[in-house]
Protein backbone atom coordinates (compact mmCIF):
# COMPACT_ATOMS: atom_id res chain seq x y z
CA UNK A 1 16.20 -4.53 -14.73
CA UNK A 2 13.48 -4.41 -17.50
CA UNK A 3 11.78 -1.19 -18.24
CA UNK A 4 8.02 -2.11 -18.07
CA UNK A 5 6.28 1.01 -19.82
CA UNK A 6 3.01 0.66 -17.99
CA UNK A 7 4.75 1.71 -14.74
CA UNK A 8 6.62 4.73 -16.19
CA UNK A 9 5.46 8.04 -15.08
CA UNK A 10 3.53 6.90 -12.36
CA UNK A 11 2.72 7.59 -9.02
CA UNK A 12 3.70 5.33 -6.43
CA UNK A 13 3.72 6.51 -2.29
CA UNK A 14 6.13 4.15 0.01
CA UNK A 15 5.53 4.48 3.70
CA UNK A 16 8.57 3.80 5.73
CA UNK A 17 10.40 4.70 2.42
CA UNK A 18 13.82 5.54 4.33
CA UNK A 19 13.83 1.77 5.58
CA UNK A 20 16.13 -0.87 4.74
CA UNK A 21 13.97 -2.71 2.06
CA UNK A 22 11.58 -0.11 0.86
CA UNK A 23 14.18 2.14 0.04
CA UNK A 24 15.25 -0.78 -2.27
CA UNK A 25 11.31 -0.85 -3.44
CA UNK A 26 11.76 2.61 -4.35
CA UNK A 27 14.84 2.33 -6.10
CA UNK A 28 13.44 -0.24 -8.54
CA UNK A 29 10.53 1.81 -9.01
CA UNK A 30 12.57 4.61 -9.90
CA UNK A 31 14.32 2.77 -12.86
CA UNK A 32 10.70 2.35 -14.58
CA UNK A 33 10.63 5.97 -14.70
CA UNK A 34 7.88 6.49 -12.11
CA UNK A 35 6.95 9.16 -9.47
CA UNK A 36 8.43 8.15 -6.06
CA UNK A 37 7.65 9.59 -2.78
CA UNK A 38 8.92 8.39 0.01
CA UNK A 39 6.71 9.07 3.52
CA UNK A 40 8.81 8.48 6.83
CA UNK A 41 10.06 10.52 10.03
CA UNK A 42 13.44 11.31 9.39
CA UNK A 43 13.91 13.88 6.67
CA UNK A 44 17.76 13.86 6.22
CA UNK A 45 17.03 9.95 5.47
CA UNK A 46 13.90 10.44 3.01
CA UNK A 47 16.12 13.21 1.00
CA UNK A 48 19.36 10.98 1.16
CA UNK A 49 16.63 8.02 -0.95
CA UNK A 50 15.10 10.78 -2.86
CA UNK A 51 18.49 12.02 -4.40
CA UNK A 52 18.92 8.58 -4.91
CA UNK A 53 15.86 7.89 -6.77
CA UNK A 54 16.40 10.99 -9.05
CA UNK A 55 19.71 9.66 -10.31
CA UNK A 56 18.24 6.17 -11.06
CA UNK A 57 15.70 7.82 -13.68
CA UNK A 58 12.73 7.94 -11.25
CA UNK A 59 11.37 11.67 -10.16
CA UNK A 60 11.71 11.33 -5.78
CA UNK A 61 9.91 13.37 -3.67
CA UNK A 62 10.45 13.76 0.46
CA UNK A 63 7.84 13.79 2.82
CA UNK A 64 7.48 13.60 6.84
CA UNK A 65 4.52 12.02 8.07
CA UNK A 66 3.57 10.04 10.67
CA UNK A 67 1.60 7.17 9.55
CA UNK A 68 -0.20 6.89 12.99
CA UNK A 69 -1.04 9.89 13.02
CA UNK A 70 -4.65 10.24 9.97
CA UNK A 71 -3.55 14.24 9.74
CA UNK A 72 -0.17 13.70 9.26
CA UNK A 73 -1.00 11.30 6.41
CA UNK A 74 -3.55 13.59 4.76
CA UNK A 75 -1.20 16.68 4.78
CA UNK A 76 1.12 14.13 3.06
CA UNK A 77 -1.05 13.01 0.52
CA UNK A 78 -1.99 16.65 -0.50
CA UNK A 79 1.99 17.36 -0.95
CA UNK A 80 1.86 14.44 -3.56
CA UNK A 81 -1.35 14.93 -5.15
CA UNK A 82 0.27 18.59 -5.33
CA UNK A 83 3.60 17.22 -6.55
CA UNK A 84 2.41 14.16 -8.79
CA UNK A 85 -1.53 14.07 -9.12
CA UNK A 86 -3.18 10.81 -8.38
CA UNK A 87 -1.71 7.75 -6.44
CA UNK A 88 -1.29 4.47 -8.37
CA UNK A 89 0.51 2.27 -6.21
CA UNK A 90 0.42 2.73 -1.75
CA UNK A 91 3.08 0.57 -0.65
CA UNK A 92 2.45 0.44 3.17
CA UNK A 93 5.92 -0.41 4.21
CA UNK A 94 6.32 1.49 7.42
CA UNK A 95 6.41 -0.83 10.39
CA UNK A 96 8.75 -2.94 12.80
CA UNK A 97 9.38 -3.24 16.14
CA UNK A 98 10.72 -1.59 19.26
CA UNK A 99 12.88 -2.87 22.02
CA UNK A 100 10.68 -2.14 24.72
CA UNK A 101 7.99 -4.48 22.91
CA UNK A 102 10.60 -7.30 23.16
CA UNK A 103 11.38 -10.00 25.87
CA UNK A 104 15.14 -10.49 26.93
CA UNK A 105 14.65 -14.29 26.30
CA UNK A 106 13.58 -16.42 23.67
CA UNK A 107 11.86 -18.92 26.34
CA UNK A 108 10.34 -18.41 29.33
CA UNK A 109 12.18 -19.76 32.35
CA UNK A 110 11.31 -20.14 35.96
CA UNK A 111 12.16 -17.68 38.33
CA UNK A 112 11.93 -15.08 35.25
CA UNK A 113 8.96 -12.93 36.73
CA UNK A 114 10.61 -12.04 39.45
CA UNK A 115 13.74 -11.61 37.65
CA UNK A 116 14.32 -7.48 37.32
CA UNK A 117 16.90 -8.39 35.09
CA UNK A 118 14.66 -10.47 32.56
CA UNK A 119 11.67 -8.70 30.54
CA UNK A 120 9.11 -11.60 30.10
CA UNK A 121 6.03 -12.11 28.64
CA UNK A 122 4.22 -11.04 31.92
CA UNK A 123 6.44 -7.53 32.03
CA UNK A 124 5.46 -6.43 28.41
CA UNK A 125 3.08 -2.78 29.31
CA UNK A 126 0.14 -2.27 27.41
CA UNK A 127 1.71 0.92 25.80
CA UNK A 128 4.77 -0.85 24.37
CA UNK A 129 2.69 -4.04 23.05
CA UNK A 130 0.24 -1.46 21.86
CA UNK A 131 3.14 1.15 20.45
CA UNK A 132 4.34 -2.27 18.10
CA UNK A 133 1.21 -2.68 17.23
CA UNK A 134 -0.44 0.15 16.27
CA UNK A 135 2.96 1.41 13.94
CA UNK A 136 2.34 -1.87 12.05
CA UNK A 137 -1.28 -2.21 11.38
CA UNK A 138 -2.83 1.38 12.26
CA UNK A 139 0.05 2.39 10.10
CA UNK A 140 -1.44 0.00 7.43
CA UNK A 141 -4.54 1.00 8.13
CA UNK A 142 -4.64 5.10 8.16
CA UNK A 143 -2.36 5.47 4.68
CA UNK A 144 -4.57 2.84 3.01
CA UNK A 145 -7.93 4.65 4.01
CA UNK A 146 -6.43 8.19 2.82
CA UNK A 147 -4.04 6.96 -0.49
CA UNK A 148 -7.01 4.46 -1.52
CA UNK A 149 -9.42 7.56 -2.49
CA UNK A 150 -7.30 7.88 -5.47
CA UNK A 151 -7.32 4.19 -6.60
CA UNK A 152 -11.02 4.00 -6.77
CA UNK A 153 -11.51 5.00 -10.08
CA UNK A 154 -8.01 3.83 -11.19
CA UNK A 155 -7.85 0.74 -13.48
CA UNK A 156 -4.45 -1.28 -12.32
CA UNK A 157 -3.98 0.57 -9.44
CA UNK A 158 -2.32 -1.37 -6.33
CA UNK A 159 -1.95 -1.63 -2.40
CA UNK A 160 1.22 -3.74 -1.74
CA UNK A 161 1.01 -4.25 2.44
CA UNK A 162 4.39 -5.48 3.52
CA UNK A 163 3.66 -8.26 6.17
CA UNK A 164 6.09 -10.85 7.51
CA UNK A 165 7.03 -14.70 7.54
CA UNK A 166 6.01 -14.18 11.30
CA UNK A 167 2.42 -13.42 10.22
CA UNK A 168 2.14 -17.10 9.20
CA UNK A 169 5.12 -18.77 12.27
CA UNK A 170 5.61 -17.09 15.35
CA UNK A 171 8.85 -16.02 16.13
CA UNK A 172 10.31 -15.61 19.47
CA UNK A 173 10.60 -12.64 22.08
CA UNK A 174 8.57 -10.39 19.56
CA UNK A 175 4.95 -10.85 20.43
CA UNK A 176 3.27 -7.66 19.08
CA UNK A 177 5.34 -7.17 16.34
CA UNK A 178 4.28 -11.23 15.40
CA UNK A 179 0.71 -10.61 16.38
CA UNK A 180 0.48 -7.02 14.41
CA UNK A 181 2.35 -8.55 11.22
CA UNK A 182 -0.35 -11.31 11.01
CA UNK A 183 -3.46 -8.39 10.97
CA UNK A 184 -1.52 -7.23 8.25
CA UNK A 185 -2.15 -10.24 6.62
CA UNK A 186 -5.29 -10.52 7.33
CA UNK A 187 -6.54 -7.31 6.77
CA UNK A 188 -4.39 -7.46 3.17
CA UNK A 189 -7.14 -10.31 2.66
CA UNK A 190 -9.95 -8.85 4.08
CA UNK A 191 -9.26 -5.22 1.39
């Protein structure tokens, strides 16, 4: 990988930074030279990408936070503003989905609502379409309000949202998770 110059030695936060791609985002940030910290849940996860990040050049730094959760976030952003100074990249990374925000099948079939062996469309709870939803967007939403303060004034500075190819097509069984990946999207547009 190149070494671009402009990126070394700065700050870049990754929600969901223990996750299966944006550890990989922070690990090629990390070979520029930059600032990494990586925001999830799961600290024995966020230390195991840290180390990581240290030995690929990059300085790593661990944080829990909840990205649902607008006090969690700020108590995170003071630890980096603490560690690092000023934000100059918020990757908003954290997302996904759940089971219980899922359908068993991929079509709907008769006989399936009253099926107690079949989730379908019609069994999906408010709290678990609403649990999808809200750790996609309102965890797009919350870090970008509270990292963004330290952008304003920052030439080049950058909000990467992390969407999905089911923003744009619909994919089966995961109808929050599709619906919540689109706002992303949208609201990506709308910043």
């Amino acid at each position: 990988m190149d070494l671009h110059e402009n990126l070394k030695g700065k700050t870049v936060v990754i929600t969901g930074g223990s996750g299966i791609l944006c550890r990989e985002f922070a690990y090629a940030y990390a070979k520029q030279g930059m600032n990494v910290a990586v925001l999830g849940r799961t600290l024995s996860k966020l230390e195991e990408v840290r180390d990581k990040i240290n030995e690929l050049g990059g300085n790593g730094l661990a944080v829990v936070c909840d990205v649902v959760d607008k006090d969690s976030v700020i108590n995170a952003k003071k630890i980096v503003n603490d560690t690092f100074g000023k934000v100059d990249i918020l990757v908003n990374g954290a997302g996904g989905n759940h089971p219980k925000g899922t359908t068993t099948k991929e079509y709907f079939e008769e006989g399936d609502i009253e099926n107690p062996n079949v989730v379908s469309f019609f069994d999906l709870s408010k709290e678990n379409f609403n649990y999808v939803f809200d750790l996609n967007i309102v965890g797009t939403l919350i870090p970008t309000q509270v990292f963004i303060v330290d952008m304003l004034d920052n030439p080049g500075a950058n909000v990467l949202n992390i969407a999905s190819m089911s923003s744009y097509h619909a994919i089966t069984k995961v109808s929050a998770y599709c619906a919540a990946k689109a706002a992303i999207s949208n609201f990506t547009e709308w910043l």
